[in-house]
N, C-alpha and C. Protein backbone atom coordinates (compact mmCIF):
# COMPACT_ATOMS: atom_id res chain seq x y z
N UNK A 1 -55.40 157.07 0.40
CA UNK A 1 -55.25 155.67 0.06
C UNK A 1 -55.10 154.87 1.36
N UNK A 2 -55.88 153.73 1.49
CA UNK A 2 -55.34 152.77 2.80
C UNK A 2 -54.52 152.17 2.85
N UNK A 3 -54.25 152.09 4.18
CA UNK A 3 -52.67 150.70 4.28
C UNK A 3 -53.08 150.15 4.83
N UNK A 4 -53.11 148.72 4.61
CA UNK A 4 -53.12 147.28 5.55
C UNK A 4 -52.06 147.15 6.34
N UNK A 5 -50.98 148.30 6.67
CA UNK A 5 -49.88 148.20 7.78
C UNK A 5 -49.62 149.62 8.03
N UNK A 6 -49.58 149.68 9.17
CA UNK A 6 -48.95 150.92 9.98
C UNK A 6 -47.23 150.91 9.77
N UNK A 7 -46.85 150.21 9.16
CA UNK A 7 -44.80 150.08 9.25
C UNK A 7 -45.01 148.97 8.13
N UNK A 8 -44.25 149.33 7.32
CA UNK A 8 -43.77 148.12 6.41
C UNK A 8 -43.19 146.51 6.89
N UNK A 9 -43.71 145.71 6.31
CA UNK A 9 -43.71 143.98 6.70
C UNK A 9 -42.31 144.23 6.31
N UNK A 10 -40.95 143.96 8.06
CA UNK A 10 -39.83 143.55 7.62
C UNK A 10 -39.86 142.43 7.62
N UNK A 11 -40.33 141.28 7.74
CA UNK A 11 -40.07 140.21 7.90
C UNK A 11 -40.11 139.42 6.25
N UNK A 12 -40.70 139.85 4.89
CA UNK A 12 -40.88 139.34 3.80
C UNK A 12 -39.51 140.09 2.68
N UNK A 13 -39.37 138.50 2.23
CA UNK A 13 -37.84 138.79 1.52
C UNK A 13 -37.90 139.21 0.15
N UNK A 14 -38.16 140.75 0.00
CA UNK A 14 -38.80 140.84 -1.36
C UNK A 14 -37.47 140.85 -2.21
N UNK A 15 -36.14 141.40 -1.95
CA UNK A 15 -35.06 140.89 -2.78
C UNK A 15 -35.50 139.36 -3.21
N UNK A 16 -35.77 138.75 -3.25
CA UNK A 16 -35.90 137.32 -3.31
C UNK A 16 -37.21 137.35 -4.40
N UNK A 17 -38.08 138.38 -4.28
CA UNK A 17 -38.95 138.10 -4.90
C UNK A 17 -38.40 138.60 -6.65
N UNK A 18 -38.14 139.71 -5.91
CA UNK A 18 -37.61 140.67 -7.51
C UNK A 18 -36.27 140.05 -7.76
N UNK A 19 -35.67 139.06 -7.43
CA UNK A 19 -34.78 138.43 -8.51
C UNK A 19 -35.19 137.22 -9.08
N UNK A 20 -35.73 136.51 -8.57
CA UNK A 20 -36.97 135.71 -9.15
C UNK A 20 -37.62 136.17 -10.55
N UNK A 21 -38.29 136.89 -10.58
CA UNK A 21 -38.71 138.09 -11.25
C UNK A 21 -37.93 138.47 -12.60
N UNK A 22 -36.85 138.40 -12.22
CA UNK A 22 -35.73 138.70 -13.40
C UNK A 22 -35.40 136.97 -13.51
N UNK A 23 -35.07 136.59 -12.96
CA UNK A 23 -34.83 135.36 -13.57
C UNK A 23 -35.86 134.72 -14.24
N UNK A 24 -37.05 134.71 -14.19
CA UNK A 24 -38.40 134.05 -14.98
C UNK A 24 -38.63 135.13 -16.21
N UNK A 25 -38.12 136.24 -16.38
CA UNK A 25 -38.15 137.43 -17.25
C UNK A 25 -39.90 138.08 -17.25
N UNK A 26 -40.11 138.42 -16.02
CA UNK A 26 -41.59 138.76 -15.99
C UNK A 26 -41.19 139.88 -15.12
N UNK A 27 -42.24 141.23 -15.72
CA UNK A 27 -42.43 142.38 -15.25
C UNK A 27 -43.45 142.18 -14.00
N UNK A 28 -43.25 143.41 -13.40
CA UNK A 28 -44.20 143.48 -12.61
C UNK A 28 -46.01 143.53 -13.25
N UNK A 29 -45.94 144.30 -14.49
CA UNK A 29 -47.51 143.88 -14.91
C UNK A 29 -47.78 142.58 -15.00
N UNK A 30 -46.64 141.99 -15.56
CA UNK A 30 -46.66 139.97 -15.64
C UNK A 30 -46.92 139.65 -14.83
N UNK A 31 -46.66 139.70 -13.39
CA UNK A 31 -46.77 139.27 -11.97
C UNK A 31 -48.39 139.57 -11.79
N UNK A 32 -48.65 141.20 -11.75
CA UNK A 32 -50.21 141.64 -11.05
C UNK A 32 -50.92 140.58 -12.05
N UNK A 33 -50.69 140.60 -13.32
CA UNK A 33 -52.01 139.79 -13.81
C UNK A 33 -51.79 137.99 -13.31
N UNK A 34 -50.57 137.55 -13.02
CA UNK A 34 -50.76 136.45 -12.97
C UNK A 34 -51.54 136.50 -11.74
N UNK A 35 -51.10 137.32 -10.60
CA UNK A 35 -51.86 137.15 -9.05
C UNK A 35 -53.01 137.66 -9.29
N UNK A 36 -53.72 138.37 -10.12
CA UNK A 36 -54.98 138.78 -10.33
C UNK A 36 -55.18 140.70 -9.50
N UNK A 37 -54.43 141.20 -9.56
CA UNK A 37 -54.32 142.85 -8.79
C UNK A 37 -53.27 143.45 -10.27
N UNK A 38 -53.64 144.59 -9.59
CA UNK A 38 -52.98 145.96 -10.37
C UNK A 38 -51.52 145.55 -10.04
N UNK A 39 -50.89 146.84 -11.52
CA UNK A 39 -49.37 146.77 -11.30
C UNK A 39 -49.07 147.58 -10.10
N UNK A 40 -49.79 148.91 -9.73
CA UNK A 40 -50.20 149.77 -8.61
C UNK A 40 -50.03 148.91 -7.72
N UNK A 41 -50.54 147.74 -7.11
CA UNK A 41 -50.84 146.99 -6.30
C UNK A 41 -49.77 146.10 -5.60
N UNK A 42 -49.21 145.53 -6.68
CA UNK A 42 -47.99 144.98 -6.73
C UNK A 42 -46.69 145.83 -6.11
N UNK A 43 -46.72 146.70 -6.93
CA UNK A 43 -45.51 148.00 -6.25
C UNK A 43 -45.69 148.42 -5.16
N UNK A 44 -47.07 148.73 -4.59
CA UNK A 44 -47.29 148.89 -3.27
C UNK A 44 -47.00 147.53 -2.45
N UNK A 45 -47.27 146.57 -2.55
CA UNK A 45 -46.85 145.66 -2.10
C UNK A 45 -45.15 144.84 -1.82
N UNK A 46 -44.79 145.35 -2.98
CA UNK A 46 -42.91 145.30 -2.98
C UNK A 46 -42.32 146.22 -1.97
N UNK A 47 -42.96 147.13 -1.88
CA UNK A 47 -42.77 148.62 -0.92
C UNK A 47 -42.91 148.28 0.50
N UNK A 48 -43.89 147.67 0.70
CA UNK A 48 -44.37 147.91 1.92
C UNK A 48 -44.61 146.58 2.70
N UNK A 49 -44.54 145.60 1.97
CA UNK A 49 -44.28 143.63 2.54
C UNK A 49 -46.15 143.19 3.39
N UNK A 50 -46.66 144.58 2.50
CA UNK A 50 -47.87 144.28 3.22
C UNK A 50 -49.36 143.23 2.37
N UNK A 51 -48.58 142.17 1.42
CA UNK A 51 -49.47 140.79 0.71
C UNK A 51 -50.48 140.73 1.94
N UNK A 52 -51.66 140.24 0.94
CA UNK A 52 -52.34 139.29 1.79
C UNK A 52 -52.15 138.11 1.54
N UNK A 53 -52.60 136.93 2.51
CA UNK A 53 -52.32 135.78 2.33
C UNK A 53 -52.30 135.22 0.66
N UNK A 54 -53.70 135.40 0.19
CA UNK A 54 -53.85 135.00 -0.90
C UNK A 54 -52.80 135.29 -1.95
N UNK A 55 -52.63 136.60 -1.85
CA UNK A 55 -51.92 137.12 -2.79
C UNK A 55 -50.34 136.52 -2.63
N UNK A 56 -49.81 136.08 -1.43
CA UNK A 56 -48.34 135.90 -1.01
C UNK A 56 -48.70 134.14 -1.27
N UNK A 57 -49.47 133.35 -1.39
CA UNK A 57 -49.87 132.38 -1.92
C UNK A 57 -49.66 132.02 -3.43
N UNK A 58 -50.22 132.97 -4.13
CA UNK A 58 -50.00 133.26 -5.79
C UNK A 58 -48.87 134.03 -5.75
N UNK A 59 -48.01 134.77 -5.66
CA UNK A 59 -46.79 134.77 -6.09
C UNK A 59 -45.68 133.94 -5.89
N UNK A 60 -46.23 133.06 -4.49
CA UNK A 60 -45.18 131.68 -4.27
C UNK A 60 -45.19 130.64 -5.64
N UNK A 61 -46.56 130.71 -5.63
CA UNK A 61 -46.84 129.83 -7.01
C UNK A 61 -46.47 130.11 -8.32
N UNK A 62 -46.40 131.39 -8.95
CA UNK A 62 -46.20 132.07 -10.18
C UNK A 62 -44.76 131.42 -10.13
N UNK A 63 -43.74 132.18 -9.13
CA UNK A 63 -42.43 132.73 -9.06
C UNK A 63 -41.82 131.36 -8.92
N UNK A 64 -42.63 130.04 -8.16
CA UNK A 64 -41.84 128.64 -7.83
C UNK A 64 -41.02 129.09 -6.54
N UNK A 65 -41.65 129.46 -5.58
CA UNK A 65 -41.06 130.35 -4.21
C UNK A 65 -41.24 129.51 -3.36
N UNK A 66 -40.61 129.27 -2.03
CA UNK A 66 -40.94 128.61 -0.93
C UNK A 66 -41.96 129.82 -0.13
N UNK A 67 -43.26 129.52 0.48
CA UNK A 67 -43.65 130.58 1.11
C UNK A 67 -42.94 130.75 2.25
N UNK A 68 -42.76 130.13 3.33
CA UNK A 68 -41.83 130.43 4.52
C UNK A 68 -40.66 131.09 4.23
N UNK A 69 -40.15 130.47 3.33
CA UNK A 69 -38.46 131.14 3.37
C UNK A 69 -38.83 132.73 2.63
N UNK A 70 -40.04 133.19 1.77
CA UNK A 70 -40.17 134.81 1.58
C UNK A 70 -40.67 135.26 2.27
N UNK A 71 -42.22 134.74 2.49
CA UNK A 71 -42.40 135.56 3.63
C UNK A 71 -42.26 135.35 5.05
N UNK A 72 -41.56 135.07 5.85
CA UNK A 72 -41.32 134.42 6.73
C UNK A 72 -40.13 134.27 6.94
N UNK A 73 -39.49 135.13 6.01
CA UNK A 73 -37.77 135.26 6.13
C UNK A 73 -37.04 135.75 6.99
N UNK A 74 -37.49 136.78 7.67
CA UNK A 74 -36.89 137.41 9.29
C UNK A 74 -38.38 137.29 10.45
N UNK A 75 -38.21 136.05 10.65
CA UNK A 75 -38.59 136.63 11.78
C UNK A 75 -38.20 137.44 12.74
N UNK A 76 -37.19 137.50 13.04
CA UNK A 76 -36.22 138.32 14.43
C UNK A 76 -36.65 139.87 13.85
N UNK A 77 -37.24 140.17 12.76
CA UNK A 77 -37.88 141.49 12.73
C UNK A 77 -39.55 141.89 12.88
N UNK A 78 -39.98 141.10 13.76
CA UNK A 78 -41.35 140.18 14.06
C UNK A 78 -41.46 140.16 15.74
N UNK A 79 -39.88 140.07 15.83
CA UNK A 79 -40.13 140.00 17.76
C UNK A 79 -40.49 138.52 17.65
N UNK A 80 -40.61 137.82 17.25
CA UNK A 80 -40.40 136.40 17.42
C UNK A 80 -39.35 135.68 17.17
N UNK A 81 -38.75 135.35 17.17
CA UNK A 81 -37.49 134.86 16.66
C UNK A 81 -36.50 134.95 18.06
């Protein structure tokens, strides 16, 4: 299987995502179909902070998320910051 990352994205605040998540009462299949990907897809993605734009775009939108403040939540684990 491929990875779009060699090390998991620390910098994306997925606590943030998955309580969201519970607070809107939507599963993760609820989520893949709203963003348009697998539930597979999704979980790999909770795992590993490795969204693509698009996709970290549509779950800002589904969830009512700020994009900066999820993904973009540590930078200082980025070496920028």
């Amino acid at each position: 299987m491929a990875r779009y990352c060699s090390n998991p994205n620390q910098m994306v605040d997925t606590p943030r995502i998955r309580s969201r998540l519970t607070e809107k009462h939507m599963t993760l299949p609820d989520l893949a179909d709203a963003i348009g990907v697998s539930r597979h897809t999704v979980m790999n993605r909770l795992a590993n902070g490795d969204w693509s734009v698009l996709e970290a775009y549509r779950v800002c939108k589904v969830l009512d998320l700020d994009f900066t403040a999820v993904f973009f939540a540590h930078p200082e684990n980025a070496g920028v910051a």
